[in-house]
N, C-alpha and C. Protein backbone atom coordinates (compact mmCIF):
# COMPACT_ATOMS: atom_id res chain seq x y z
N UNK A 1 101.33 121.27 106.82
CA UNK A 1 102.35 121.73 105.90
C UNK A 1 103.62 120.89 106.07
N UNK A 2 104.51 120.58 104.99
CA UNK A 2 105.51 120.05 105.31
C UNK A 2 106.82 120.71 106.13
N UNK A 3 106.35 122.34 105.92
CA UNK A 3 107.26 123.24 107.08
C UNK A 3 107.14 122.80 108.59
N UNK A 4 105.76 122.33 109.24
CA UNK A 4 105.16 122.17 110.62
C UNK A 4 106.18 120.60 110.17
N UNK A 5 105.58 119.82 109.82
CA UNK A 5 106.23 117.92 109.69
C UNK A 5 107.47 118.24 109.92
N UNK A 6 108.24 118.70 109.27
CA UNK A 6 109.83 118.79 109.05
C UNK A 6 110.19 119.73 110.69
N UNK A 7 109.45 120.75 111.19
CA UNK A 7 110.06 120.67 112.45
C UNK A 7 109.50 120.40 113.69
N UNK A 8 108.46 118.72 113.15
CA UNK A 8 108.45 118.17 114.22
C UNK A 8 109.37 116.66 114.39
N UNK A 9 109.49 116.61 112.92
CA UNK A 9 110.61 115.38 113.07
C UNK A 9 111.74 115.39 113.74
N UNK A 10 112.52 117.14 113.28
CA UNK A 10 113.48 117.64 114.11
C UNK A 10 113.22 117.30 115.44
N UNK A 11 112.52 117.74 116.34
CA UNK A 11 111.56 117.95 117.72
C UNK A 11 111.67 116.12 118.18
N UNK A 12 111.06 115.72 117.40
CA UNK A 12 110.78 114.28 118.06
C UNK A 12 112.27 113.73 117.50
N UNK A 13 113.36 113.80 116.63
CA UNK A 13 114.28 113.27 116.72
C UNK A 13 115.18 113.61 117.42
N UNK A 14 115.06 114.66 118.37
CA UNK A 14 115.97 115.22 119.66
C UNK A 14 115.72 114.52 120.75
N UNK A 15 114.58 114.21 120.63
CA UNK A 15 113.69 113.86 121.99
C UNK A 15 114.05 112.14 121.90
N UNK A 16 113.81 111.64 120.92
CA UNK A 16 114.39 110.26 121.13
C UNK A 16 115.95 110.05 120.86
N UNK A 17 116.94 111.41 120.93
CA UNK A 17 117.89 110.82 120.67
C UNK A 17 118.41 110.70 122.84
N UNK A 18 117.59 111.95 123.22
CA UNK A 18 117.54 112.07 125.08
C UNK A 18 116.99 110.98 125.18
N UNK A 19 116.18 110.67 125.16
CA UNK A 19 115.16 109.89 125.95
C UNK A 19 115.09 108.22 125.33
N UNK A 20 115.13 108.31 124.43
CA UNK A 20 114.94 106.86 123.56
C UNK A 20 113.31 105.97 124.01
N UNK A 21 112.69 106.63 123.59
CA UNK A 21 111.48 106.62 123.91
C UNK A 21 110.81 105.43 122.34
N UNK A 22 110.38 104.47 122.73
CA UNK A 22 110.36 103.53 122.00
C UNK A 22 108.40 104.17 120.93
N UNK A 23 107.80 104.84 121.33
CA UNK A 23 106.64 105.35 120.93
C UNK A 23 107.01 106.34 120.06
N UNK A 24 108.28 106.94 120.30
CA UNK A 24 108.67 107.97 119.35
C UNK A 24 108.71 108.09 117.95
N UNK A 25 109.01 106.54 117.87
CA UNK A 25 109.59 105.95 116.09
C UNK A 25 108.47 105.87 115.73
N UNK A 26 106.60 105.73 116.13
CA UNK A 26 105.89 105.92 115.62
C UNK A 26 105.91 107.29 114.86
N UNK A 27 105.63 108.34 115.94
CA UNK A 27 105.30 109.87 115.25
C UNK A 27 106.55 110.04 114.35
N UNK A 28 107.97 109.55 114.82
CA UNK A 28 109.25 109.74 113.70
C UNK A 28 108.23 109.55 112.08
N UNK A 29 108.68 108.23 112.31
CA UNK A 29 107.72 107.36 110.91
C UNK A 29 106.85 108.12 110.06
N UNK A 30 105.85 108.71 110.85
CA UNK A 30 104.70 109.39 110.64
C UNK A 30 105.14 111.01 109.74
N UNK A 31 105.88 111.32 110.19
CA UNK A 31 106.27 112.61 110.04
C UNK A 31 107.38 112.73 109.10
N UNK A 32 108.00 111.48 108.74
CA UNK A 32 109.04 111.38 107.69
C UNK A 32 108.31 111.06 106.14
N UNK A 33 106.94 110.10 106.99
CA UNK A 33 106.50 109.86 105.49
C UNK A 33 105.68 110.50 104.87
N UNK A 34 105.18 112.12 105.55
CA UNK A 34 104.51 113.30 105.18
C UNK A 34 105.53 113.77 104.51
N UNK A 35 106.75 113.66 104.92
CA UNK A 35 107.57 114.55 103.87
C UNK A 35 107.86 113.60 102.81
N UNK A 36 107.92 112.62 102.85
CA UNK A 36 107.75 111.81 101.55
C UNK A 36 106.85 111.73 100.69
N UNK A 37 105.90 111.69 101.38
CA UNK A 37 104.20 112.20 100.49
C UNK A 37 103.95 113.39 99.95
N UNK A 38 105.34 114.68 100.59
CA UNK A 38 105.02 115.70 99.82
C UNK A 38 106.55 116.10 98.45
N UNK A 39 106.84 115.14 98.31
CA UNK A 39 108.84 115.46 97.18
C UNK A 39 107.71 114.72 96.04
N UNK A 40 108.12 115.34 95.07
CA UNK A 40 107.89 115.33 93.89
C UNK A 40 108.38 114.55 92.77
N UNK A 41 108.33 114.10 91.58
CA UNK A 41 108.95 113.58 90.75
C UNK A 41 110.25 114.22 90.78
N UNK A 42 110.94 115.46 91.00
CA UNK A 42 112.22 116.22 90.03
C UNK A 42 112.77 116.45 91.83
N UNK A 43 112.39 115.91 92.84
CA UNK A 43 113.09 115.63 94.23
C UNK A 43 112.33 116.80 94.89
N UNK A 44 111.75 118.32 94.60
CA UNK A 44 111.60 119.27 95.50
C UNK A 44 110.52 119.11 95.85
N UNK A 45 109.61 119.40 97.01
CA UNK A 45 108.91 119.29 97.65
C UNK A 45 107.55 120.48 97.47
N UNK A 46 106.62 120.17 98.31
CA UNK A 46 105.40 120.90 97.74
C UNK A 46 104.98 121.27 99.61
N UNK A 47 104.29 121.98 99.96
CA UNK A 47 104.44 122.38 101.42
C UNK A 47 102.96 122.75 102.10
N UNK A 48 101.91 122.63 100.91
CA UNK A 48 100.16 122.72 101.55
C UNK A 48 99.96 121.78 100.92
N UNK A 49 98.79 120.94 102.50
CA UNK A 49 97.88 119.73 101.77
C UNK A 49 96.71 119.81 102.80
N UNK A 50 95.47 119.97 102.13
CA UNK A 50 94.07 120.23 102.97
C UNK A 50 93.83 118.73 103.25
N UNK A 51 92.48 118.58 104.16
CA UNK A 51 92.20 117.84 104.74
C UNK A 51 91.91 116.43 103.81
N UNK A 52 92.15 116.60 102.63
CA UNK A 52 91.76 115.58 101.68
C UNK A 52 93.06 114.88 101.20
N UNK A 53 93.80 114.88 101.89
CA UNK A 53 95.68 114.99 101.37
C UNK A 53 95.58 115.77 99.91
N UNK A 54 95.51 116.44 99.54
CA UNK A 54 95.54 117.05 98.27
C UNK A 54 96.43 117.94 98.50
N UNK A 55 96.93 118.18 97.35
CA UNK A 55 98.20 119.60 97.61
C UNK A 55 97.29 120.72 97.03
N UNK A 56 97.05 122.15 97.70
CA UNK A 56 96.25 122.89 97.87
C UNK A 56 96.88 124.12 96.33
N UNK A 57 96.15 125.03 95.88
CA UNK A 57 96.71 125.86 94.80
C UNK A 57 98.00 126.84 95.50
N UNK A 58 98.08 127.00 96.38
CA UNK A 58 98.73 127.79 97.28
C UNK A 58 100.43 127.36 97.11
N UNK A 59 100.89 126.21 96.77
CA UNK A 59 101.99 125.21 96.33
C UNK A 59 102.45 126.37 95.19
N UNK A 60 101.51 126.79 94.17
CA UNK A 60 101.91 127.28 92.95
C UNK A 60 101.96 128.44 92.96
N UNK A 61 101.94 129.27 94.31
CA UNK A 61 101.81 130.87 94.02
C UNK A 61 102.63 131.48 95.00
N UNK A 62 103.22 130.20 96.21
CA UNK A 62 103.87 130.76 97.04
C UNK A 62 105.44 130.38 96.88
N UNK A 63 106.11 131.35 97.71
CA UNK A 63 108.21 130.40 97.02
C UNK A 63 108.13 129.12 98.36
N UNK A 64 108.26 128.40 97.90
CA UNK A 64 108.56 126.89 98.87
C UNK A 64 109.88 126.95 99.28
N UNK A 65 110.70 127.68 98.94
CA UNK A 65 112.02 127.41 98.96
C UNK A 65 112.68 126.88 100.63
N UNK A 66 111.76 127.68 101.60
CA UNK A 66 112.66 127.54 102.77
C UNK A 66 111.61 126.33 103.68
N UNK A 67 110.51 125.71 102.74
CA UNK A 67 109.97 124.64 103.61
C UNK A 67 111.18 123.10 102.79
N UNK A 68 111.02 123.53 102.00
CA UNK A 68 112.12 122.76 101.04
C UNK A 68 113.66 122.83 102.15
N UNK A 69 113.87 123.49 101.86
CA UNK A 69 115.42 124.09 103.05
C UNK A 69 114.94 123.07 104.41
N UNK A 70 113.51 123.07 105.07
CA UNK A 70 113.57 122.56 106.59
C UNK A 70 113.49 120.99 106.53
N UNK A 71 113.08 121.03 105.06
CA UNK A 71 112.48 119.17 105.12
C UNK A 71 114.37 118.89 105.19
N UNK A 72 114.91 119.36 103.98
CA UNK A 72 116.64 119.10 104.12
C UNK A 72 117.20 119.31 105.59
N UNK A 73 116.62 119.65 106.12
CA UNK A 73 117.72 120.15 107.34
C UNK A 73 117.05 118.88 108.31
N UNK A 74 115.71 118.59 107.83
CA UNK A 74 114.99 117.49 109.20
C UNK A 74 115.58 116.16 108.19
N UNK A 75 115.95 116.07 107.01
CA UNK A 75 116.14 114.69 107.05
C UNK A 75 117.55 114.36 107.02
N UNK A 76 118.47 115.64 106.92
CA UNK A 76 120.11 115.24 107.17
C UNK A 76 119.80 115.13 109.02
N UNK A 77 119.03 115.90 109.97
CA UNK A 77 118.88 115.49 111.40
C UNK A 77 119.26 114.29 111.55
N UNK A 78 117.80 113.37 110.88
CA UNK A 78 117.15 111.95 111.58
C UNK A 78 118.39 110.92 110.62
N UNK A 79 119.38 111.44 109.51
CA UNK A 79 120.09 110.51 109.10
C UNK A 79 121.80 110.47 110.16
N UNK A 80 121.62 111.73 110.83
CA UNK A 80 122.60 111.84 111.55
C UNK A 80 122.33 110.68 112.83
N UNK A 81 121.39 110.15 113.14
CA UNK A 81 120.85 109.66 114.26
C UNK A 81 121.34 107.81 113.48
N UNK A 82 121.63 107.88 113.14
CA UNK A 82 122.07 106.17 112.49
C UNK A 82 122.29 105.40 113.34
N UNK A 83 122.95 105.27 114.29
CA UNK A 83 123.24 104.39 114.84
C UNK A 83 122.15 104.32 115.67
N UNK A 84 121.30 104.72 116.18
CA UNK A 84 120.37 104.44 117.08
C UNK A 84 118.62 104.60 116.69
N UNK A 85 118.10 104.93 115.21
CA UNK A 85 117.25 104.92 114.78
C UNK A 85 117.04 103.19 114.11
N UNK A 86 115.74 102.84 113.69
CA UNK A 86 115.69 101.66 113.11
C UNK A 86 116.15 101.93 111.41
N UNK A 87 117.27 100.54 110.32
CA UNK A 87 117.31 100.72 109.78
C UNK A 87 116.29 101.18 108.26
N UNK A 88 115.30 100.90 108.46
CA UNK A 88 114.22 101.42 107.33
C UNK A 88 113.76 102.33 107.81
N UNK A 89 113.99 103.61 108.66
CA UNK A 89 113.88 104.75 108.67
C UNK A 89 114.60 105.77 107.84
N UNK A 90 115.95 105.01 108.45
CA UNK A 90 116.85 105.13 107.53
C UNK A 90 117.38 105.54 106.39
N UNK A 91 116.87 104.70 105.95
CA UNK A 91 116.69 104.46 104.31
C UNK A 91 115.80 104.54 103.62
N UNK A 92 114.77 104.83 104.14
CA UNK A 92 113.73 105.92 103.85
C UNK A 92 114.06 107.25 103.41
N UNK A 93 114.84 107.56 104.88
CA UNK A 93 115.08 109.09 105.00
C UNK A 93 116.40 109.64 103.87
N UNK A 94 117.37 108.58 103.60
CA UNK A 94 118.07 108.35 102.75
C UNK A 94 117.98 108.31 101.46
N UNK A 95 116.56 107.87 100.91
CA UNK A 95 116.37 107.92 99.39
C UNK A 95 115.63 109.50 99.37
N UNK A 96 114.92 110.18 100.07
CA UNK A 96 114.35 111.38 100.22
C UNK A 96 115.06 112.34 100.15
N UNK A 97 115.98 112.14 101.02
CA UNK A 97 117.67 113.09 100.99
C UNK A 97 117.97 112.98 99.76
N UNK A 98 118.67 111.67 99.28
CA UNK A 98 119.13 112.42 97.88
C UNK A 98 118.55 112.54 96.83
N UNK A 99 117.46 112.53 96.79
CA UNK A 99 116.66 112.89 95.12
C UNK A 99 116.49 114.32 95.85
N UNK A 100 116.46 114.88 96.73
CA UNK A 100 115.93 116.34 97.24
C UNK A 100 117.14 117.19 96.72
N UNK A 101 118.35 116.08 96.83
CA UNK A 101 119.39 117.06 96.37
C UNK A 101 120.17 117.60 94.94
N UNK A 102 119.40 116.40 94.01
CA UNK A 102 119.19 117.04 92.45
C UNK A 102 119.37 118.14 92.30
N UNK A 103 118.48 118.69 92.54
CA UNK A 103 118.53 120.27 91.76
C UNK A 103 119.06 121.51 93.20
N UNK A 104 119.20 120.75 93.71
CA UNK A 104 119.49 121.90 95.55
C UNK A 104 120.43 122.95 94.96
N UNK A 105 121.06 123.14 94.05
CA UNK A 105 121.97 124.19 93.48
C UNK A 105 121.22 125.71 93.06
N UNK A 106 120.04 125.15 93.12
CA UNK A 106 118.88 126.12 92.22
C UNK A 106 118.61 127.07 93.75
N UNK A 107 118.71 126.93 94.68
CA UNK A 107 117.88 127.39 95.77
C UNK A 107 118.85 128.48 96.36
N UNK A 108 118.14 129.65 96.10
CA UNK A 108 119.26 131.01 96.44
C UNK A 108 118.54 131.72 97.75
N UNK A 109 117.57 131.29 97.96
CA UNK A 109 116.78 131.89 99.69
C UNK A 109 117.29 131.45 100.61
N UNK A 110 117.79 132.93 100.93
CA UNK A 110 118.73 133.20 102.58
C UNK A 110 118.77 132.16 103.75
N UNK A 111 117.72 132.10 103.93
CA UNK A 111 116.92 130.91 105.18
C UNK A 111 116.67 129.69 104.03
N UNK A 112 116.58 129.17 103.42
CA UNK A 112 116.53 128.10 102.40
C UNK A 112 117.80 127.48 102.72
N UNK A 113 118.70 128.16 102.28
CA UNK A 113 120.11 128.08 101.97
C UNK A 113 120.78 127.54 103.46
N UNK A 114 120.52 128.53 103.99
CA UNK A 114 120.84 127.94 105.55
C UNK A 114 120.54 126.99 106.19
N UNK A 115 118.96 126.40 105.92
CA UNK A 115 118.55 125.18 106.66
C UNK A 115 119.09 124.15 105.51
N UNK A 116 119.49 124.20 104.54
CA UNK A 116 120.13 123.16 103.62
C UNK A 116 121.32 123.00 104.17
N UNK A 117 122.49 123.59 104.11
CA UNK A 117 123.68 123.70 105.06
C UNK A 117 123.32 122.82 106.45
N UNK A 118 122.69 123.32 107.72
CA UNK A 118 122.54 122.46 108.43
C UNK A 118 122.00 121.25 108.33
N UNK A 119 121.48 121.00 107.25
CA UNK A 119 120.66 119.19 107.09
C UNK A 119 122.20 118.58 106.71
N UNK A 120 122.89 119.39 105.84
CA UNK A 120 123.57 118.63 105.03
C UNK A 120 125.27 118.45 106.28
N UNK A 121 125.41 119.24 107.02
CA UNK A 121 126.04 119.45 108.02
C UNK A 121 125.68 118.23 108.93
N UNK A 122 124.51 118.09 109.83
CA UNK A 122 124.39 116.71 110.22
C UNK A 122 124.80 115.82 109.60
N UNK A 123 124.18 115.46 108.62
CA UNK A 123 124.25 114.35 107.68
C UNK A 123 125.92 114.32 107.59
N UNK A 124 126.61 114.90 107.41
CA UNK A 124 127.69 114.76 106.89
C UNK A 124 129.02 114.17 108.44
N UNK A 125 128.23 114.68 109.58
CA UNK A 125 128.77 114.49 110.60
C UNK A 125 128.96 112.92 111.06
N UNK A 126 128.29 112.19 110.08
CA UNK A 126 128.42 110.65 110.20
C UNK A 126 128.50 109.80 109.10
N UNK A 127 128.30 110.69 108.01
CA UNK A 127 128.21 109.58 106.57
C UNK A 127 129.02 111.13 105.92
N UNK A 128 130.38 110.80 105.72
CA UNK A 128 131.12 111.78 105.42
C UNK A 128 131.09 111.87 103.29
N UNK A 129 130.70 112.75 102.66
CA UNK A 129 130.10 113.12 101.33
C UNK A 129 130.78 114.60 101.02
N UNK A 130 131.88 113.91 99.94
CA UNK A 130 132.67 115.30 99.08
C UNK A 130 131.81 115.75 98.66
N UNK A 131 130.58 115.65 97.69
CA UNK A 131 129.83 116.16 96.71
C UNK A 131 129.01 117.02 97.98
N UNK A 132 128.71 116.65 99.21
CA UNK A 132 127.73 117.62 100.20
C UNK A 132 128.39 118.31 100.60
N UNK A 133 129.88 118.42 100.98
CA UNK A 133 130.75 119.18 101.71
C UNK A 133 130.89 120.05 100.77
N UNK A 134 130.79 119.85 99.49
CA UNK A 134 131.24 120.68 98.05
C UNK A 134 129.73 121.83 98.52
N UNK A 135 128.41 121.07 98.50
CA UNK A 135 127.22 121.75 98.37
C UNK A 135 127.33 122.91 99.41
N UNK A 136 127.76 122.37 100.90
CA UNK A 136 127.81 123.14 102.10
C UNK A 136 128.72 124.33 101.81
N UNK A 137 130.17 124.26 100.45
CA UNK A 137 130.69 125.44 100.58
C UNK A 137 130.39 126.57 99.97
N UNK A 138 129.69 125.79 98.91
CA UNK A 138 128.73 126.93 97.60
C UNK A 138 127.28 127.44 98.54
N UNK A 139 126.84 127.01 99.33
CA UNK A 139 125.79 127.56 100.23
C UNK A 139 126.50 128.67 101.05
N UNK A 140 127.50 127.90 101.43
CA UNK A 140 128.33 129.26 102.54
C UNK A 140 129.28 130.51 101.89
N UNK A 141 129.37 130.15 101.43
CA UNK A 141 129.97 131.36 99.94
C UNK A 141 128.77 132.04 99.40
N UNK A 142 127.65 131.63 99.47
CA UNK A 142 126.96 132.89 97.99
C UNK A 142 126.07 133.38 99.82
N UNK A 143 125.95 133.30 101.09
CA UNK A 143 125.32 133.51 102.52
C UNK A 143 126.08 134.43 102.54
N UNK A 144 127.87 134.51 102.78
CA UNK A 144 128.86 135.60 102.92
C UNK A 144 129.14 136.61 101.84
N UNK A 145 128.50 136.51 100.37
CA UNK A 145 128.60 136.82 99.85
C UNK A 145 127.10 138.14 99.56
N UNK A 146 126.15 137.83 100.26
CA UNK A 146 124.85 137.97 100.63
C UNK A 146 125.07 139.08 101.82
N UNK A 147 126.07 138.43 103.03
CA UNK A 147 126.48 139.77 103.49
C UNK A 147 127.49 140.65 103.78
N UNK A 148 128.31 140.39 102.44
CA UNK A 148 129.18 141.56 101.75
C UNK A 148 128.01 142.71 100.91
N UNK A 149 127.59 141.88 100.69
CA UNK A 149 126.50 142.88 99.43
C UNK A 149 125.63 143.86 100.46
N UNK A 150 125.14 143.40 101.19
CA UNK A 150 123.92 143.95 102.41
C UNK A 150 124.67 145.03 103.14
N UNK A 151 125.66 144.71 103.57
CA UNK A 151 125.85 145.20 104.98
C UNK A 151 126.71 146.47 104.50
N UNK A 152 126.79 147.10 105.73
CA UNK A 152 127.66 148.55 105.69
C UNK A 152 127.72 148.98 107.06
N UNK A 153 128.54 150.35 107.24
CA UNK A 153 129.28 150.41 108.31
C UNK A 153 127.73 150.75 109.61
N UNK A 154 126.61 151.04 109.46
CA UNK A 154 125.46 150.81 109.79
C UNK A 154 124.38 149.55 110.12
N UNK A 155 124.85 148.98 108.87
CA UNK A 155 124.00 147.71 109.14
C UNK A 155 124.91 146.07 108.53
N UNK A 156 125.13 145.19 109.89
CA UNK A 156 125.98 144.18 109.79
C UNK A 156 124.87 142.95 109.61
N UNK A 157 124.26 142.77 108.28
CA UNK A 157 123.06 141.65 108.19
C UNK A 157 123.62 141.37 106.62
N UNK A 158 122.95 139.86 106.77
CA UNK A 158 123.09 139.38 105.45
C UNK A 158 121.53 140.07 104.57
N UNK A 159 121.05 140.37 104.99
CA UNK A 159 119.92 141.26 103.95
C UNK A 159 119.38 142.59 104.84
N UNK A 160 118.88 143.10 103.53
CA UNK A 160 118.05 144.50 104.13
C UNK A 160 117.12 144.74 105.04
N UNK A 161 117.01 143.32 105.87
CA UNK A 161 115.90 143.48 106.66
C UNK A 161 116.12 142.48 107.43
N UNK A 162 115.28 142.75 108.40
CA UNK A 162 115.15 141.25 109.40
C UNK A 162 113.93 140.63 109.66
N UNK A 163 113.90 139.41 109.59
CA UNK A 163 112.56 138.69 109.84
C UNK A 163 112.38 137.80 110.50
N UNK A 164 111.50 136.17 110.06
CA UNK A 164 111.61 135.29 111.06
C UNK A 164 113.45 134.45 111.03
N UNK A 165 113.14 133.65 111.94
CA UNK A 165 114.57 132.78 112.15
C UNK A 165 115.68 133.29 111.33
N UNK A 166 116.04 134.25 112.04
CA UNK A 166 117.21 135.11 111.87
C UNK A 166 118.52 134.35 112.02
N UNK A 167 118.52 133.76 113.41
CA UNK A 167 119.44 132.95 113.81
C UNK A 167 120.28 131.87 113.05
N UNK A 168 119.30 131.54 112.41
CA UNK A 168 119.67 130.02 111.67
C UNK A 168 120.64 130.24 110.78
N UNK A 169 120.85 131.43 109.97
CA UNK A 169 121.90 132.06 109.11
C UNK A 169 123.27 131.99 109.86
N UNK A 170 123.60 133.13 110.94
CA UNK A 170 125.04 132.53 111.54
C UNK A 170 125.30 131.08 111.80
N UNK A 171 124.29 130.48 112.32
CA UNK A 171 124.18 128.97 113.05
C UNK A 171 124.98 128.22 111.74
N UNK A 172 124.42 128.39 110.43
CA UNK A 172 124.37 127.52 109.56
C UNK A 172 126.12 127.69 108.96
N UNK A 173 126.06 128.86 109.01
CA UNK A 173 127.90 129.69 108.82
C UNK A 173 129.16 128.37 109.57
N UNK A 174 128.15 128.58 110.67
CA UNK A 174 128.83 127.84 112.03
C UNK A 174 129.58 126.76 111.54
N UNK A 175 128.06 125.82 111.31
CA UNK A 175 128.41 124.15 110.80
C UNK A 175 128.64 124.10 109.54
N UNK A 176 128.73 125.09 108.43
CA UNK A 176 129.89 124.90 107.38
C UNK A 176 131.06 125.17 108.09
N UNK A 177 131.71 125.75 108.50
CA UNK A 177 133.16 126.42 109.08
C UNK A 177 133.55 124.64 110.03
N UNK A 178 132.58 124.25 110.62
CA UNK A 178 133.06 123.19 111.64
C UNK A 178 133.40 121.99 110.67
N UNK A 179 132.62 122.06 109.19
CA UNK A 179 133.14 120.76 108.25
C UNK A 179 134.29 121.19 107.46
C-alpha cells in the first residue's frame, strides 16, 4: 500500500538522516518511486496494488484520504533532508509534492489533514513557501475548528471518537503554530 511505502520512507529517512548509511538511498529510492507509481494524473494518489502492480478495486470504494495525507507528510520529510540526500531524489520527490498539492484544499479528514500539515511543515522548514504556509493555516483552522464543534465540558477531542494515530492531530497543531 502506499500508506506502508510512505511510512517507510519516513523510517528510512530518519535513519539516514542518524546514521548516513550509504545503502539507505537504495530502499529511499525504492519507496519514493512506489509513491510515484501510485499519484495519478489530477496529483492524488491511489493506496492498493496486488502482486501484479495493478491498483486493486478497493482504490474505488475505500476514502484514501489519510494514505494521501502520509505520502504528503513522507515527501515534505525526505524534501526537508536537502542538504544531505542526493539531488535527483530530490527532485523527484519535488515534482510529486507539488502536483499532490493541486487539489490538497479538497481533503477535510481529521488525520488526512494533519499528516498534510506535517509534510508541508517539514518541507517548509527549509524551502520556505507562502502558498504552503497559507495551506498549513487553512488545515489548522478548519482541525480547531473540528474541535470547537466536538468537544464539551466532558469531552476535549477534535471528534466524537477516538481511534488510530490520535497523536498526530495535536503534533500537527504543533508544527503549524511553530511556522
Amino acid at each position: 500500500t502506499l500508506d506502508d511505502n510512505a511510512r517507510a520512507l519516513i523510517a528510512l529517512c530518519q535513519k539516514y538522516e542518524l546514521f548516513g548509511d550509504q545503502d539507505d538511498l537504495t530502499l529511499i529510492q525504492l519507496y519514493l518511486d512506489f509513491i510515484g507509481y501510485c499519484q495519478q494524473k489530477n496529483g492524488q494518489f491511489l493506496n492498493y496494488i496486488n502482486q501484479q502492480k495493478a491498483f486493486t478495486q478497493q482504490n474505488y470504494t475505500t476514502n484514501l484520504a489519510d494514505s494521501n495525507g502520509r505520502a504528503i507528510w513522507a515527501l515534505g520529510y525526505l524534501t526537508s533532508l536537502k542538504s544531505i540526500l542526493p539531488e535527483g531524489i530530490i527532485e523527484q520527490a519535488e515534482q510529486i509534492f507539488a502536483k499532490a498539492l493541486v487539489h490538497i484544499e479538497e481533503v477535510y479528514s481529521t488525520r488526512a489533514m494533519a499528516f498534510i500539515i506535517k509534510g508541508l511543515y517539514y518541507r517548509n522548514a527549509h524551502i520556505s513557501s507562502k502558498n504552503e504556509r497559507i495551506l498549513i493555516e487553512l488545515f489548522a483552522d478548519r482541525l480547531v475548528k473540528m474541535y470547537q464543534h466536538e468537544s464539551d465540558a466532558d469531552w476535549n477531542w477534535f471528534e466524537s471518537y477516538l481511534t488510530y494515530a490520535n497523536s498526530i492531530i495535536p503534533e500537527a497543531l504543533a508544527c503549524a503554530w511553530n511556522i
